[in-house]
Protein backbone atom coordinates (compact mmCIF):
# COMPACT_ATOMS: atom_id res chain seq x y z
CA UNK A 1 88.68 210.03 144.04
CA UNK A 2 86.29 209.20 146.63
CA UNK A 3 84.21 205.87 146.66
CA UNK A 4 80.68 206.27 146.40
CA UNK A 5 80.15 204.94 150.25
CA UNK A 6 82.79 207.07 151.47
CA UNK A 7 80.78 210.39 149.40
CA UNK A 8 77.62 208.82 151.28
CA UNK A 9 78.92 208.73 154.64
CA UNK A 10 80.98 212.06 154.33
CA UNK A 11 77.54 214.09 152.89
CA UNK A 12 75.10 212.18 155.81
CA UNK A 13 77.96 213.32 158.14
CA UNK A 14 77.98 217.07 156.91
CA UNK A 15 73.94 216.69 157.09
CA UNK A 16 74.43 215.73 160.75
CA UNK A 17 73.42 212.33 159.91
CA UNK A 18 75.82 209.62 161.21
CA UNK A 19 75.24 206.24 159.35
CA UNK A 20 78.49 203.79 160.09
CA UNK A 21 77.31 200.34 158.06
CA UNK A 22 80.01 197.95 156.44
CA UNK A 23 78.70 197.29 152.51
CA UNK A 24 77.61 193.79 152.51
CA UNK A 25 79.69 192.04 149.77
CA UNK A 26 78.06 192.76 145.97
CA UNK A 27 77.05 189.43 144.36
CA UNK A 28 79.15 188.83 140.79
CA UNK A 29 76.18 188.00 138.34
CA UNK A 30 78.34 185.71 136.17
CA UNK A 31 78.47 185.87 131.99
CA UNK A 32 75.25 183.12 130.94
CA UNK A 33 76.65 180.08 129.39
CA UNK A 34 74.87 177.86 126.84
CA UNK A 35 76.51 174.72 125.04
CA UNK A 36 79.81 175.74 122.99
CA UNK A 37 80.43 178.86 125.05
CA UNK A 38 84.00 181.03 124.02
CA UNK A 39 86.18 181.84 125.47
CA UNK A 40 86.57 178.41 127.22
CA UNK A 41 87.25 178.25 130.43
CA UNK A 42 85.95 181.57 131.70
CA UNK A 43 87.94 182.83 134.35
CA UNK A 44 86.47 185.35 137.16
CA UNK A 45 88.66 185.98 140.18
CA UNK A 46 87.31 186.99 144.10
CA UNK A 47 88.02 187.16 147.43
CA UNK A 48 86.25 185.17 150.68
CA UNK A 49 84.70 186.66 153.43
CA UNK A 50 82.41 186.24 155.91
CA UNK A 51 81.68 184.21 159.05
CA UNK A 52 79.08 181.84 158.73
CA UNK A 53 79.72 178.13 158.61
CA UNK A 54 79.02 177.13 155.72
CA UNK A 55 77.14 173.75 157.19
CA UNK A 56 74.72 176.97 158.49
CA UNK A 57 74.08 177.93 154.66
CA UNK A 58 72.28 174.35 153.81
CA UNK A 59 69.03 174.61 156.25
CA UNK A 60 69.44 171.45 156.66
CA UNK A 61 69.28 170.31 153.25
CA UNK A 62 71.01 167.04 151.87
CA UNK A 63 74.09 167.79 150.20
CA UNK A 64 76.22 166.02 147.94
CA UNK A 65 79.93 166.40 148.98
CA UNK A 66 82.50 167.45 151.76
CA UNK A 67 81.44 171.18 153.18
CA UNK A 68 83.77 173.14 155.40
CA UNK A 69 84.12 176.83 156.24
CA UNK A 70 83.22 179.97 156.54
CA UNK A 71 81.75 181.84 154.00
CA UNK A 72 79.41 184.59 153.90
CA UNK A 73 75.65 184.84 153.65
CA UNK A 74 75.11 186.20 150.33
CA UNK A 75 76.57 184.04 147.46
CA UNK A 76 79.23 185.21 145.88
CA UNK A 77 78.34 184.54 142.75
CA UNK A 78 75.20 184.33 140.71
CA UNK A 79 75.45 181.67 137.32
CA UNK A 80 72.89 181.37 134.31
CA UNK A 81 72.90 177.99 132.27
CA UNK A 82 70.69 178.97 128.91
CA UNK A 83 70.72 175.55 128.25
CA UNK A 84 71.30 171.97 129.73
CA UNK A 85 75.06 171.34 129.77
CA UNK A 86 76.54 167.86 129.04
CA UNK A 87 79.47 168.60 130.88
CA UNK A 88 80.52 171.48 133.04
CA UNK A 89 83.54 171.56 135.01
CA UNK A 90 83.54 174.33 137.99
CA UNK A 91 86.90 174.52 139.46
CA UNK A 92 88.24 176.95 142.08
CA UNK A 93 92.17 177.13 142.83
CA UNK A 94 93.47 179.48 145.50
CA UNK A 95 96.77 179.09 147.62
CA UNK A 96 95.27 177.50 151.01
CA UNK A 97 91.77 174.52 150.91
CA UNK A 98 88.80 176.12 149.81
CA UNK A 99 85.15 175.25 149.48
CA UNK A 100 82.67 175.82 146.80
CA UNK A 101 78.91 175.59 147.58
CA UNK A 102 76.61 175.35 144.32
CA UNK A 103 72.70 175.66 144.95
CA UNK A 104 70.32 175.17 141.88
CA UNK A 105 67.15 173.46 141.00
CA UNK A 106 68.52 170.25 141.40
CA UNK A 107 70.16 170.10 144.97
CA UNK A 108 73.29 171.15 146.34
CA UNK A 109 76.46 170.60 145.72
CA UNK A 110 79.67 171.18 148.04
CA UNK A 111 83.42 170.24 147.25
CA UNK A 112 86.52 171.24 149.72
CA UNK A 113 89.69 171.27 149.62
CA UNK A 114 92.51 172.26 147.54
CA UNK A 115 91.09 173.31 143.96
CA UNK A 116 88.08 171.74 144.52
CA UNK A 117 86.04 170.79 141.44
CA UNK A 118 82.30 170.35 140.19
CA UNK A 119 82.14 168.31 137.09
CA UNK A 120 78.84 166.43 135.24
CA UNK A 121 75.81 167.61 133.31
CA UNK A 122 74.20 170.71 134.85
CA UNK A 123 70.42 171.40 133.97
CA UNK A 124 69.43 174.58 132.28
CA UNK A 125 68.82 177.28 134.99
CA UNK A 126 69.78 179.57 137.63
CA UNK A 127 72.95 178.34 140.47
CA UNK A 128 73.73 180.23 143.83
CA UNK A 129 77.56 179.31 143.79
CA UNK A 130 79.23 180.30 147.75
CA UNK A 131 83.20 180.52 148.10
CA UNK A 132 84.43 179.75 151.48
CA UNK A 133 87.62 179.39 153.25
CA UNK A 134 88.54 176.19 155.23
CA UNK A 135 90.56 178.10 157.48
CA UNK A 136 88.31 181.30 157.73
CA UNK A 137 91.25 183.40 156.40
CA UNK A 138 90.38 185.43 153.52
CA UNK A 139 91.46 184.35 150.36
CA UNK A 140 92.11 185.17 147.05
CA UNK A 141 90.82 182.44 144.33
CA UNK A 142 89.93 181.72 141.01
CA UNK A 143 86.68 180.22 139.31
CA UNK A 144 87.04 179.32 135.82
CA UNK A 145 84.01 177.19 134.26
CA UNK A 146 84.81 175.16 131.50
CA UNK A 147 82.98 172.25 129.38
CA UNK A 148 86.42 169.93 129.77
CA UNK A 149 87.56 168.57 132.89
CA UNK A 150 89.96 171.34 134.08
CA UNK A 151 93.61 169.84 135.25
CA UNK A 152 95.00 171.31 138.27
């Protein structure tokens, strides 16, 4: 079967039309969470990419936390809090350091490092979250969300 950008560039290309763009990474729009949420943690699994250092991604902004890496542009992922959480742990574990960039209406917050974690209250509302690699390698990880601390 033939992906739907390879049928794209293979009918623009019988069409004469010769279009060579790499898909920009799609955005995961995460499951909303409220208070009480099952199963607990959830668990959604990705890959890094990109080139921008992730330093570049703040615009200056304050940040609370360590932030190294490359990540790219777009966040990877896209979370919905329904309503204010008393405690949210966001943990990402992946076999090299990693860093995890979270963006909502409160500030920014940045953890790296190996299985870094974001843990406290959370407001209701929309979050940005970026995955990045220390290194700049890609990497495979894991974000699970979860309303206990997670243990490594």
């Amino acid at each position: 079967m033939i992906g739907k950008s390879w049928q794209f560039l293979l009918f623009g290309a019988s069409m004469g039309i010769v279009c060579l763009a790499h898909p920009a990474q799609a955005q995961r729009v995460l499951r909303p969470l409220a208070p009480q949420f099952t199963p607990d943690p959830q668990v959604y699994m990705g890959t890094t990419e990109g080139n921008v250092n992730m330093q570049d991604l703040l615009g200056g902004a304050k940040v609370s936390g360590n932030c190294q890496g490359l990540a790219s542009t777009a966040p990877n992922h896209s979370l919905t809090l329904q309503k204010n959480m008393s405690s949210l742990s966001l943990r990402v574990t992946a076999p090299s350091p990693i860093t995890v960039l979270v963006r909502g209406k409160d500030g920014i917050l940045c953890r790296s490092g190996m299985n870094p974690e974001i843990v406290g209250a959370w407001s209701e509302g929309k979050y940005d979250i970026w995955i990045g690699s220390v290194s700049g390698d890609r990497l495979n990880y894991r974000l699970s969300l979860s309303e206990a601390r997670q243990t490594p």
